[in-house]
C-alpha atoms as a PDB file:
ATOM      1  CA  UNK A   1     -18.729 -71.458 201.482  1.00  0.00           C
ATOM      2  CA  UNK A   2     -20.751 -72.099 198.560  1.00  0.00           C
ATOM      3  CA  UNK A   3     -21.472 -70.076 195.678  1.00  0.00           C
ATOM      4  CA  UNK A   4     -25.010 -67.709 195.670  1.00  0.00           C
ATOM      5  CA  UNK A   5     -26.502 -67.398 191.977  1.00  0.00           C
ATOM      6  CA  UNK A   6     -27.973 -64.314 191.409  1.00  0.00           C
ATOM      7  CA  UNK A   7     -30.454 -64.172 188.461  1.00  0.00           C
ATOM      8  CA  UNK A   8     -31.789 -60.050 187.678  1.00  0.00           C
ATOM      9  CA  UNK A   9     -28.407 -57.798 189.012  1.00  0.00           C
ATOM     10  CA  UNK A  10     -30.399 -54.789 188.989  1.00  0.00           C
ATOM     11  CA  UNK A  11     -30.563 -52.667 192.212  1.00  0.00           C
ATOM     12  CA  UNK A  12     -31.355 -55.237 194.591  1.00  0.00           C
ATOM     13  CA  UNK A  13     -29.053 -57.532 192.907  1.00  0.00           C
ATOM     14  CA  UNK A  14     -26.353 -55.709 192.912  1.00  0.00           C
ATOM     15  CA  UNK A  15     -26.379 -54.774 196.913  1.00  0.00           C
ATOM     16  CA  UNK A  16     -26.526 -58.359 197.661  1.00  0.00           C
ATOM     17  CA  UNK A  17     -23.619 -59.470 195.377  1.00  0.00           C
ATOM     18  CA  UNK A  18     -21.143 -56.800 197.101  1.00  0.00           C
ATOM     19  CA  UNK A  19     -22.763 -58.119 200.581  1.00  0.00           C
ATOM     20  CA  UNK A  20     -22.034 -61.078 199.706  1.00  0.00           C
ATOM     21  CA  UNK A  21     -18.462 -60.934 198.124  1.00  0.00           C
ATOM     22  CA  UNK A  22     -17.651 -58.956 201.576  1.00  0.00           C
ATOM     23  CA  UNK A  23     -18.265 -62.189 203.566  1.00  0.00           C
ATOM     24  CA  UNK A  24     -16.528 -63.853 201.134  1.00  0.00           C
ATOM     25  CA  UNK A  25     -19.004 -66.145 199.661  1.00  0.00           C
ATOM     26  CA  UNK A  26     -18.504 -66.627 195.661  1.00  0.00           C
ATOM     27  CA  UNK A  27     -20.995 -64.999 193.664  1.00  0.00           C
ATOM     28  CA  UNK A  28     -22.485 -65.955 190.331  1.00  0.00           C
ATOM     29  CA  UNK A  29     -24.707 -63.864 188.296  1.00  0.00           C
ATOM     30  CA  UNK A  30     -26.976 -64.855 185.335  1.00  0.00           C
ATOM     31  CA  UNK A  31     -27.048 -61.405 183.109  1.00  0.00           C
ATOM     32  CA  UNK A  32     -28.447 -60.797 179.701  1.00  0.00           C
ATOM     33  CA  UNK A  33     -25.723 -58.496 179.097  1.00  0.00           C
ATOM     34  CA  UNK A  34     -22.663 -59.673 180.238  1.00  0.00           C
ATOM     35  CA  UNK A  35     -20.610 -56.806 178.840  1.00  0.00           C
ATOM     36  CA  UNK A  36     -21.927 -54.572 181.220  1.00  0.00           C
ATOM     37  CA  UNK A  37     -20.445 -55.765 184.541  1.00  0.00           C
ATOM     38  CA  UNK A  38     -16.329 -55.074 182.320  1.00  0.00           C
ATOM     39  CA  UNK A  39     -13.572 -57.198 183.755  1.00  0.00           C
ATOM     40  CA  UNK A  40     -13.602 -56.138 187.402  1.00  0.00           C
ATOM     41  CA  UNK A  41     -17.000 -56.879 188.710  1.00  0.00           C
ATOM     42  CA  UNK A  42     -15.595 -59.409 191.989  1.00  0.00           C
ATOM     43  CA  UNK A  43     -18.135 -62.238 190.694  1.00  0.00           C
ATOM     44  CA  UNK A  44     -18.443 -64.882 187.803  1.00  0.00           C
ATOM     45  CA  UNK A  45     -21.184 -63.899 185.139  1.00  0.00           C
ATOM     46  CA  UNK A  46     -22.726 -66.316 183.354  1.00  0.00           C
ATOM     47  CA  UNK A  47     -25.004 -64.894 179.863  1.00  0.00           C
ATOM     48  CA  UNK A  48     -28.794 -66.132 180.681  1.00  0.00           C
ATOM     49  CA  UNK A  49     -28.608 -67.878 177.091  1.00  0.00           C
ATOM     50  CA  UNK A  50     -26.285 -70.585 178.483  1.00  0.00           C
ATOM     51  CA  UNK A  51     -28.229 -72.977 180.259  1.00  0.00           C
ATOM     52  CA  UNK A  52     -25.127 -75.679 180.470  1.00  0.00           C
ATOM     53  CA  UNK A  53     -23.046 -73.147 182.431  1.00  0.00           C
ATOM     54  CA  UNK A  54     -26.387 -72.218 184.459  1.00  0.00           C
ATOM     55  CA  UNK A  55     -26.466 -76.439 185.250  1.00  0.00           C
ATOM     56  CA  UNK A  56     -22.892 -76.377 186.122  1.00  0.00           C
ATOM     57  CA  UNK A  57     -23.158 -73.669 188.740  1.00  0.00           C
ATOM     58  CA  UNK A  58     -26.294 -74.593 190.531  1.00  0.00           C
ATOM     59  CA  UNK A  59     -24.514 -78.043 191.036  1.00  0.00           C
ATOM     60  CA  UNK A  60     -21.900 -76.252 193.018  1.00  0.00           C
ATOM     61  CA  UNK A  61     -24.443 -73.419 194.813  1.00  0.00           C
ATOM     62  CA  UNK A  62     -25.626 -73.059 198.169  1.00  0.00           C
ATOM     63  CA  UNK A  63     -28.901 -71.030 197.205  1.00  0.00           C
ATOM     64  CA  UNK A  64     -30.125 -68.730 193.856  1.00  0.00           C
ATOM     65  CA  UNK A  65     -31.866 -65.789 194.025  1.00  0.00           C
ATOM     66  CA  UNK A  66     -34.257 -64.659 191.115  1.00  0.00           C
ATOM     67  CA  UNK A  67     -35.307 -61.221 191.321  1.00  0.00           C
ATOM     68  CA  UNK A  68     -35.809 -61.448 187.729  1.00  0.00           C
ATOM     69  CA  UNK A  69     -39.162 -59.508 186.008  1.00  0.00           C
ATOM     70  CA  UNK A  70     -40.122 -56.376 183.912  1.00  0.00           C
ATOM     71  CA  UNK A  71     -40.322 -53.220 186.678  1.00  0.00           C
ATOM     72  CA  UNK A  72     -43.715 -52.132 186.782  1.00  0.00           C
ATOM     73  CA  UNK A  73     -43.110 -48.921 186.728  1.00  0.00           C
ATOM     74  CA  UNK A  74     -41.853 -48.896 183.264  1.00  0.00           C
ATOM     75  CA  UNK A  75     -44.246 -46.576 182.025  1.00  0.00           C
ATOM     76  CA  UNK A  76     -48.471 -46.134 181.805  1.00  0.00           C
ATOM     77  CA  UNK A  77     -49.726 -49.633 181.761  1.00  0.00           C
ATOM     78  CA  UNK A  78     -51.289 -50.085 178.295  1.00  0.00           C
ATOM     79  CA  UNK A  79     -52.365 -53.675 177.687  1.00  0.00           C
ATOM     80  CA  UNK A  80     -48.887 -54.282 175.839  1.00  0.00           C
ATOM     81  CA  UNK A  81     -46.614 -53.187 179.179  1.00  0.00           C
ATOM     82  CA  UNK A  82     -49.236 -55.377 181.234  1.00  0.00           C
ATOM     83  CA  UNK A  83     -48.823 -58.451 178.901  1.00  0.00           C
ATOM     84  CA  UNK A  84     -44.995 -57.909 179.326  1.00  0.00           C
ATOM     85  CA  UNK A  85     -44.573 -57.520 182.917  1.00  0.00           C
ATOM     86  CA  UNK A  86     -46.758 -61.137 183.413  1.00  0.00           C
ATOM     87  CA  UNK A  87     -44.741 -62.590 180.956  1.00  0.00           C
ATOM     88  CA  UNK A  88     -41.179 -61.662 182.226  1.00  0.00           C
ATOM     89  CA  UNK A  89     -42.317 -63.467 185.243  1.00  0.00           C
ATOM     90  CA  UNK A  90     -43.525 -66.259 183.909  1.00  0.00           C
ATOM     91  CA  UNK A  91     -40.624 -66.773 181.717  1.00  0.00           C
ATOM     92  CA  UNK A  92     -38.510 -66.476 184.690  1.00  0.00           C
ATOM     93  CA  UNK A  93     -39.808 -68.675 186.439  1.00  0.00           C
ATOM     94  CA  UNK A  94     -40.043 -70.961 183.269  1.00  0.00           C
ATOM     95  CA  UNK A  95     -36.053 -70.670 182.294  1.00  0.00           C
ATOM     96  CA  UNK A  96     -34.882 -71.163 186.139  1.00  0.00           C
ATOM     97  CA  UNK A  97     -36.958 -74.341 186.763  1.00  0.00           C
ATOM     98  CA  UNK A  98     -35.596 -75.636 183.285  1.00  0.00           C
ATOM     99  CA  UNK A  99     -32.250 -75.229 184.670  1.00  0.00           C
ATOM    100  CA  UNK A 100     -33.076 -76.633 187.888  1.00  0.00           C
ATOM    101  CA  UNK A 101     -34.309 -79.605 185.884  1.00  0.00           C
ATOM    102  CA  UNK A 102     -30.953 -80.597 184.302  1.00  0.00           C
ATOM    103  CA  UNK A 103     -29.319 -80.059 187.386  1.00  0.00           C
ATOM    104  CA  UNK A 104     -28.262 -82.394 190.779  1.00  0.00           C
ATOM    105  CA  UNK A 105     -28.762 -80.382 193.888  1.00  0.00           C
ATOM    106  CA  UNK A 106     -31.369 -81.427 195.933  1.00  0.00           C
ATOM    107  CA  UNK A 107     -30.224 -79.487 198.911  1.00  0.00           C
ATOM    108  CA  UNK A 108     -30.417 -75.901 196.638  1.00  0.00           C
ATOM    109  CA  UNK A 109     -32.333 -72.966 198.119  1.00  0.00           C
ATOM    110  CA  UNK A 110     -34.360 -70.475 195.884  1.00  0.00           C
ATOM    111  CA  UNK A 111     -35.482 -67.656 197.062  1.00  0.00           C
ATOM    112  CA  UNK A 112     -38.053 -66.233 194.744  1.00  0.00           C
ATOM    113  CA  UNK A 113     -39.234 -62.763 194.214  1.00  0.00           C
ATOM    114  CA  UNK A 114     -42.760 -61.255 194.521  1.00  0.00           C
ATOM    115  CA  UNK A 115     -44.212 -58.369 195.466  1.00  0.00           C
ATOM    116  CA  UNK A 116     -47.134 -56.502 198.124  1.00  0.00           C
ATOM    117  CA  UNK A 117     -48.718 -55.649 195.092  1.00  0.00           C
ATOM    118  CA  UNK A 118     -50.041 -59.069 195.975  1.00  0.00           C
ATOM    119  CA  UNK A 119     -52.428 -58.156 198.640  1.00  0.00           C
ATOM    120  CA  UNK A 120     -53.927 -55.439 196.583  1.00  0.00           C
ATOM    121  CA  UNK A 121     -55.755 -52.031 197.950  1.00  0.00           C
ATOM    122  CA  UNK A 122     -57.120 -53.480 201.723  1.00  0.00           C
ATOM    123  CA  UNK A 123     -57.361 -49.856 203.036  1.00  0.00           C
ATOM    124  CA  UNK A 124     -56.201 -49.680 207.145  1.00  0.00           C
ATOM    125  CA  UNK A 125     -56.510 -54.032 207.254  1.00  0.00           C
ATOM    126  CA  UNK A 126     -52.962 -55.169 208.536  1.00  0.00           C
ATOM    127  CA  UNK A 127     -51.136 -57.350 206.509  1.00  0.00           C
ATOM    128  CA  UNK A 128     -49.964 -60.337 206.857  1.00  0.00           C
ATOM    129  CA  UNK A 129     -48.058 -63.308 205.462  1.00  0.00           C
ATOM    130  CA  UNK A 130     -50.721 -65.671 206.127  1.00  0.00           C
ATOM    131  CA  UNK A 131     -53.368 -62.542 204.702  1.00  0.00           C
ATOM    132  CA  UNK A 132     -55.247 -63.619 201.111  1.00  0.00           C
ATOM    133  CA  UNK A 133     -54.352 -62.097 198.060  1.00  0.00           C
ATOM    134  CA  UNK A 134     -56.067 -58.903 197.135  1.00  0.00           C
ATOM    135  CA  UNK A 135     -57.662 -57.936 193.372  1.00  0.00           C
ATOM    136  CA  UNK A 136     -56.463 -55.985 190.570  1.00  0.00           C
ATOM    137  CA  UNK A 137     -53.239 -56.436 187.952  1.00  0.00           C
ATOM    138  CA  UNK A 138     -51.110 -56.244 191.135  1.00  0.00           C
ATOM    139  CA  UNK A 139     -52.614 -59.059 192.584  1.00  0.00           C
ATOM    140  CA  UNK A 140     -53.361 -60.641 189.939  1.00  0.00           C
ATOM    141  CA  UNK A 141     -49.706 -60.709 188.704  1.00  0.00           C
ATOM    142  CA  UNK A 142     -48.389 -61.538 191.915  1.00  0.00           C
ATOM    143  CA  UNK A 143     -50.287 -64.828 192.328  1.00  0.00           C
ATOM    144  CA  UNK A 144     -49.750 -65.866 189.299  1.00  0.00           C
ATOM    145  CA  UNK A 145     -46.240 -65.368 189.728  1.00  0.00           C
ATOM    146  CA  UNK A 146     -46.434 -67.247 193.233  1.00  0.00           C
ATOM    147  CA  UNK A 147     -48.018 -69.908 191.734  1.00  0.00           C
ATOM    148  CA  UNK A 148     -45.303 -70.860 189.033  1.00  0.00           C
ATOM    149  CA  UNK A 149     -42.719 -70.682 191.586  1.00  0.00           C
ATOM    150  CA  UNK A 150     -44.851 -72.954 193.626  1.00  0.00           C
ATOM    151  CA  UNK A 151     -45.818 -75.656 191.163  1.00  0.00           C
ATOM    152  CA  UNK A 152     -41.875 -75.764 189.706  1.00  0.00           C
ATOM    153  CA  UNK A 153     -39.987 -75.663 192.811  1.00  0.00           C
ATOM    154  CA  UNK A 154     -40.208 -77.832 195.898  1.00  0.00           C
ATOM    155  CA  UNK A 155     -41.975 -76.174 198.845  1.00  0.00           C
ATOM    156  CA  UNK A 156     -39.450 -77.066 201.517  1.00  0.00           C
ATOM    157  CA  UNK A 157     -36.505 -75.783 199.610  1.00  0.00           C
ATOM    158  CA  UNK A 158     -38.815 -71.976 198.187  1.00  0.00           C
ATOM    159  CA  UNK A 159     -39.000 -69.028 200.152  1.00  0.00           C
ATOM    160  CA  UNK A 160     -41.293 -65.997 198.402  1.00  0.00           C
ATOM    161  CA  UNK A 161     -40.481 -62.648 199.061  1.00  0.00           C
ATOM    162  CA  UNK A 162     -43.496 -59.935 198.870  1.00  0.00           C
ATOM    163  CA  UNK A 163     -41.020 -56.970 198.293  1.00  0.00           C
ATOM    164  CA  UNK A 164     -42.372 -53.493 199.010  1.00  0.00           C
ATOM    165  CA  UNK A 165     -41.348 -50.514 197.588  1.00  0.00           C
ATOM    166  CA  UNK A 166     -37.343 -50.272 197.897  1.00  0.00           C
ATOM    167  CA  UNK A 167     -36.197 -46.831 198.922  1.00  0.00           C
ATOM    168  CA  UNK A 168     -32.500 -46.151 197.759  1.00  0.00           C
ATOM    169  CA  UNK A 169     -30.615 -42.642 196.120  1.00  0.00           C
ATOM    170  CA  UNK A 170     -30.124 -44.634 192.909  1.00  0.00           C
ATOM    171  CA  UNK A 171     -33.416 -45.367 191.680  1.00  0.00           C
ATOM    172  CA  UNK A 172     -36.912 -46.336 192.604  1.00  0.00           C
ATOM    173  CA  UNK A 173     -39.720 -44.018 194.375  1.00  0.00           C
ATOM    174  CA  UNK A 174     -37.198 -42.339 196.400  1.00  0.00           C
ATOM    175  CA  UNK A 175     -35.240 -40.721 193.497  1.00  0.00           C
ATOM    176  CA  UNK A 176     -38.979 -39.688 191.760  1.00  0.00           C
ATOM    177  CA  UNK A 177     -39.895 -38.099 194.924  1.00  0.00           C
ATOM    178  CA  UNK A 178     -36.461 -36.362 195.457  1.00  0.00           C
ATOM    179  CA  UNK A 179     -36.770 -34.679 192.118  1.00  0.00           C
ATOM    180  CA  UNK A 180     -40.250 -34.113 192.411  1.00  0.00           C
ATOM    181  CA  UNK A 181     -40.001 -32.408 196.149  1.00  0.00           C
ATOM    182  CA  UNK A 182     -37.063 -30.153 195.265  1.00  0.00           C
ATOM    183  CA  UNK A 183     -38.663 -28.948 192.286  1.00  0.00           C
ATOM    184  CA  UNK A 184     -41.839 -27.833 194.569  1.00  0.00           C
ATOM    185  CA  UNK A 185     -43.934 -30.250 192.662  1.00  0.00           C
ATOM    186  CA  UNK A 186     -44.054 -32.431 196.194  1.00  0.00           C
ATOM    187  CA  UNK A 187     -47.492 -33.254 197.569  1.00  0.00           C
ATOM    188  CA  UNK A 188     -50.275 -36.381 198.703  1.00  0.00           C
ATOM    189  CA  UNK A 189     -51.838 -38.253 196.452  1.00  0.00           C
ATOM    190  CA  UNK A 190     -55.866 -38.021 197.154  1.00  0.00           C
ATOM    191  CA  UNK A 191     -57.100 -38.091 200.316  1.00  0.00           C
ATOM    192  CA  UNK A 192     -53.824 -38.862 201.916  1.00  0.00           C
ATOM    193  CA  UNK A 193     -54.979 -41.865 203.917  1.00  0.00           C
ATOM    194  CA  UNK A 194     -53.598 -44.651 201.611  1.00  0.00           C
ATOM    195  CA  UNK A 195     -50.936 -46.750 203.683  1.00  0.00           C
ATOM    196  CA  UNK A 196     -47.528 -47.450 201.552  1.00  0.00           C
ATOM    197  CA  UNK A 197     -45.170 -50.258 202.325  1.00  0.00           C
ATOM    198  CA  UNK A 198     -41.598 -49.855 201.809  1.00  0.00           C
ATOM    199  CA  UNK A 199     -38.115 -51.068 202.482  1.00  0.00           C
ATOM    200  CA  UNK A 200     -34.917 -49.484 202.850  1.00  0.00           C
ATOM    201  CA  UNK A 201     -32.254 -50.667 200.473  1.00  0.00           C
ATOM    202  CA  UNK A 202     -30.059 -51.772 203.020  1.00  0.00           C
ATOM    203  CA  UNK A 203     -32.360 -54.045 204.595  1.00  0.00           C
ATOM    204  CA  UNK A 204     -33.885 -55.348 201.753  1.00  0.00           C
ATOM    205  CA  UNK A 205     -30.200 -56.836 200.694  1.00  0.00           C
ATOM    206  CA  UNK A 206     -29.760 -57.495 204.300  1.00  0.00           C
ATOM    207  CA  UNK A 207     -32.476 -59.770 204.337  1.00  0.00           C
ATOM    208  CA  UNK A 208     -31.738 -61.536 201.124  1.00  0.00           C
ATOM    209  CA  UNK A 209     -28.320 -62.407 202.437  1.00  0.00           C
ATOM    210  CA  UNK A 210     -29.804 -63.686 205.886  1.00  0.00           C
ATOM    211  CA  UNK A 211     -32.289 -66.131 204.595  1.00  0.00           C
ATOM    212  CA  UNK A 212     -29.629 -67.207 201.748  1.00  0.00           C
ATOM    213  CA  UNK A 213     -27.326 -68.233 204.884  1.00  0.00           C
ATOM    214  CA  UNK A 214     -30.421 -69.233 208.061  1.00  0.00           C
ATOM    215  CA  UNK A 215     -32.694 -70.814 204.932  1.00  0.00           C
ATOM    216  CA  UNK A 216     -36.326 -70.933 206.436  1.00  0.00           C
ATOM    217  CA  UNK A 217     -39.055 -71.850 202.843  1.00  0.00           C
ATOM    218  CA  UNK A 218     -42.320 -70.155 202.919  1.00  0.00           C
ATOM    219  CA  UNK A 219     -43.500 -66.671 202.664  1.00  0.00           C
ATOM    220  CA  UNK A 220     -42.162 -63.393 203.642  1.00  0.00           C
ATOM    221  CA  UNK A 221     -42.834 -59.919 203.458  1.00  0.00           C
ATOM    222  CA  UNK A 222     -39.787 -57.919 202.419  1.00  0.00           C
ATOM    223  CA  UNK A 223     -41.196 -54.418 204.308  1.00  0.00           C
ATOM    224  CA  UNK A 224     -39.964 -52.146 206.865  1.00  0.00           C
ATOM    225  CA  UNK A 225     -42.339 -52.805 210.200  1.00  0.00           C
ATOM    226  CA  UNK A 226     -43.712 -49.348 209.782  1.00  0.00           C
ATOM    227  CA  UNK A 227     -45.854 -48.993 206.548  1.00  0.00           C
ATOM    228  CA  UNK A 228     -47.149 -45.545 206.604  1.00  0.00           C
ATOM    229  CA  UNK A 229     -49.923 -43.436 205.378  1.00  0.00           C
ATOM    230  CA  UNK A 230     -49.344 -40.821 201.935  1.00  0.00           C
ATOM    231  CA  UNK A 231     -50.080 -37.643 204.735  1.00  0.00           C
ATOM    232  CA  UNK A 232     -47.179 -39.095 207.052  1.00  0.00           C
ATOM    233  CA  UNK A 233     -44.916 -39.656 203.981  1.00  0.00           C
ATOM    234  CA  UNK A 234     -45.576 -36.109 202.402  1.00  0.00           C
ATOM    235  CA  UNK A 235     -45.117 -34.203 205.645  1.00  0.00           C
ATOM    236  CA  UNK A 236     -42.025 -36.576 206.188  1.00  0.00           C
ATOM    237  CA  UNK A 237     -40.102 -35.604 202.717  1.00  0.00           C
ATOM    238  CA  UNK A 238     -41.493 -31.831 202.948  1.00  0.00           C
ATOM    239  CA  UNK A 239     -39.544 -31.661 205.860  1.00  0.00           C
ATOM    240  CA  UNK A 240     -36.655 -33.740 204.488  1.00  0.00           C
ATOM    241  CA  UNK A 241     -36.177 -31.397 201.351  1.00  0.00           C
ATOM    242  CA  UNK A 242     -37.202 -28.005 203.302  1.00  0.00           C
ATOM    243  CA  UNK A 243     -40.354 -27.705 200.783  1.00  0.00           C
ATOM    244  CA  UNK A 244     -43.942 -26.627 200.981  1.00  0.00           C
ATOM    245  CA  UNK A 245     -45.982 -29.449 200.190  1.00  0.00           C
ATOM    246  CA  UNK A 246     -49.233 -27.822 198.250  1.00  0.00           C
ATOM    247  CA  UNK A 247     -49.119 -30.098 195.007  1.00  0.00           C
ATOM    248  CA  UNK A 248     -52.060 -31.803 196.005  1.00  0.00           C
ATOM    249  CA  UNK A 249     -53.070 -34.310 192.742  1.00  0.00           C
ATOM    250  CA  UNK A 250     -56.750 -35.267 193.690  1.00  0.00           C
ATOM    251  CA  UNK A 251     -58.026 -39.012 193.485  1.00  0.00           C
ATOM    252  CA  UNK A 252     -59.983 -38.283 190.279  1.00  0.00           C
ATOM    253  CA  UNK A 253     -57.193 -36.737 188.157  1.00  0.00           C
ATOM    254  CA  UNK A 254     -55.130 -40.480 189.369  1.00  0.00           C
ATOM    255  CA  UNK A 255     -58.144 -42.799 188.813  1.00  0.00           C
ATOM    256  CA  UNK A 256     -58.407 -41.228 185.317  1.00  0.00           C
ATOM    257  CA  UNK A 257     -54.740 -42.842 184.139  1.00  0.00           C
ATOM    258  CA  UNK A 258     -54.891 -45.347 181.653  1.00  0.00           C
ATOM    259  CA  UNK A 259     -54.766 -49.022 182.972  1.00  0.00           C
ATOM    260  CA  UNK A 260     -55.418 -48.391 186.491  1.00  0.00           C
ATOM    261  CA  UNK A 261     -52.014 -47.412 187.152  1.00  0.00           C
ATOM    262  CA  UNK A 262     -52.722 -44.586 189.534  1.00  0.00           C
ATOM    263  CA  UNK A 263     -55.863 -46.555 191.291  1.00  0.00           C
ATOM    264  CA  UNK A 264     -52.834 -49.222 191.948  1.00  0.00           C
ATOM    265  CA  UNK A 265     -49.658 -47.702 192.000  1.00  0.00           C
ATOM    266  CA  UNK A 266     -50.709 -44.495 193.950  1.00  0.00           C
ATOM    267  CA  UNK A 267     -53.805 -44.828 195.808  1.00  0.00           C
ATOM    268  CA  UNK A 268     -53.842 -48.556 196.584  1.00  0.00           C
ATOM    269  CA  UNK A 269     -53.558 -48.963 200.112  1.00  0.00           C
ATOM    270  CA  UNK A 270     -51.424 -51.643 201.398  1.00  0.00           C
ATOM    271  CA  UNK A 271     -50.539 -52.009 204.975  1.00  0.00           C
ATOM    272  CA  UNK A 272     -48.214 -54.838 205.085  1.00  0.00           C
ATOM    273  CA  UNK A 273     -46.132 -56.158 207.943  1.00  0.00           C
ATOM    274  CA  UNK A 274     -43.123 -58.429 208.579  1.00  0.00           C
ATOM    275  CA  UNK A 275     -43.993 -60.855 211.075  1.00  0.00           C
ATOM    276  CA  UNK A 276     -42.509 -63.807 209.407  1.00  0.00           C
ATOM    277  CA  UNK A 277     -38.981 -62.204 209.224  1.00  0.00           C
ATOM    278  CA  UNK A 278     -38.771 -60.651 212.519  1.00  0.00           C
ATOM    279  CA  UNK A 279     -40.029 -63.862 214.391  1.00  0.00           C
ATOM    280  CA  UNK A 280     -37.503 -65.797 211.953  1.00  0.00           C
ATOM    281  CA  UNK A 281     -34.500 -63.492 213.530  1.00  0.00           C
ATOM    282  CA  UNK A 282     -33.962 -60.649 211.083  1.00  0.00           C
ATOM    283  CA  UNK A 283     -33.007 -57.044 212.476  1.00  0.00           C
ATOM    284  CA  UNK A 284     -34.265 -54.166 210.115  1.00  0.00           C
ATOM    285  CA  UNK A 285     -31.663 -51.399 210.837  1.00  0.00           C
ATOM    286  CA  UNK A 286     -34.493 -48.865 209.291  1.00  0.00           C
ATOM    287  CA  UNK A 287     -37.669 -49.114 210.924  1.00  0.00           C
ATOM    288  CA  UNK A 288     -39.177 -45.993 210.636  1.00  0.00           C
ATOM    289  CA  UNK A 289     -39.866 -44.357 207.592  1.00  0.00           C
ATOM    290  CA  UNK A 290     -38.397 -40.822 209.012  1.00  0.00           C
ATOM    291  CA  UNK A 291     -35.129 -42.601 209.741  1.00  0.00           C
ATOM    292  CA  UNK A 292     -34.949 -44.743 206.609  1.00  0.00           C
ATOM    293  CA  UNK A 293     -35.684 -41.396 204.716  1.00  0.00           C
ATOM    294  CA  UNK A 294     -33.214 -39.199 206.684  1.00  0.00           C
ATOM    295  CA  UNK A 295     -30.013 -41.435 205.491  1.00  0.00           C
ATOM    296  CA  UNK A 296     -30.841 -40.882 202.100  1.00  0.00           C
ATOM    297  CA  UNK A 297     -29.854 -37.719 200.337  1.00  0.00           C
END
């Protein structure tokens, strides 16, 4: 089978190359930092500085995955962060359609990153694929970010994933809240009635490597079928990590961070669904929040 390209090896990245070197498809990842994969990483690693050897390998590849851009949750957005996290996806977008430029494979699938952030805080409104974007820096980002993607890449050979929140024991939301529960700091954020999207790692790799292999372009949203509510989630890790949770942080305190990072990032509702990928074939293995929660330590 052909080779996958996969550009940003963080922790998404990284589950989908060893997915995919276990069905023995070739993997090829773009890195910044070579060195830090060492000699027995199971794929080919090309530094993101060499745009002949990027040429060379999407000649060869099936389908390239860019999950590449700045995590938002780098620290409190001040206007510097902000600027940063639009740009890395810009640039992105930029380098991989420069590439794509210099190259001869017409038949090559890219499946693009976004986020739910797009749809902004819509309070109980069900979310959708086909739902419009929402306002604020998420949303904001998000489209703009779309619409690169869109205007470099043909639209019958993109697919956009809105990727929720991943949960996984290595890093992300799920390791702050761990540490946070078991040091009976655990509780909801404002009123409690927020939804929250989010994925479980294994199906968020899952579903990379399914539409890499069963290509289908358009939109999808990378989230679990059960978004839930900051209540359900708090009484849901309480019970995980056997801990009172009375650390209620009230809306005020969040809405008083600088650059509307807790208005977004914390009380922004979004109550997004996958309708595209289950009607395109995928099985989640963690639909519930309770059991997605429960395998994780």
């Amino acid at each position: 089978m052909k080779p996958v390209i996969i550009r940003g090896v963080g922790l998404i990245g990284t589950l989908v190359a060893e997915r995919l070197i276990r069905r023995k498809i070739p993997v090829i990842v773009v890195s910044r930092n070579p060195q830090r994969f060492g000699g027995n990483s199971g794929f080919r690693i090309i530094h993101r500085a060499d745009i002949g050897a990027q040429v060379e390998a999407v000649n060869e590849a099936q389908a390239v995955i860019n999950l590449e851009g700045k995590n938002i949750a780098a620290g409190i957005w001040t206007k510097k962060l902000k600027n940063e996290i639009m740009a890395s996806r810009r640039e992105s977008v930029a380098q991989l359609a420069e590439v794509l430029s210099k190259a001869d494979n017409p038949a090559l699938r890219i499946l693009q990153a976004s986020a739910t952030g797009y749809y902004g805080d819509r309070g109980h409104e069900i979310l959708t694929e086909t739902s419009d974007p929402g306002q604020g820096f998420l949303a904001d980002t998000c489209v703009e970010w779309e619409s690169a993607a869109m205007k470099a890449f043909k639209k019958e050979r993109l697919a956009i994933f809105r990727i929720a929140p991943v949960l996984s024991n290595k890093a992300g939301v799920f390791a702050v809240w761990r540490r946070f529960f078991r040091a009976f700091l655990g509780g909801r954020f404002g009123k409690g009635d927020q939804y929250f999207s989010w994925i479980h790692e294994f199906d968020m790799a899952d579903m990379l490597v399914h539409y890499a292999e069963h290509f289908n372009p358009g939109t999808v949203n990378a989230t679990a079928p059960e978004p839930v509510t900051n209540s359900h989630l708090t009484d849901v890790l309480a019970e995980k990590f056997k801990r009172h949770a009375i650390f209620h942080v009230p809306e005020f305190v969040l809405k008083s961070l600088p650059g509307d990072f807790g208005r977004e990032m914390l009380l922004a509702s979004v109550r997004a669904v996958p309708k595209r990928a289950i009607a395109d074939g995928f099985n989640f293995r963690f639909e519930r929040f309770a059991e997605a929660v429960e395998d994780l330590n």
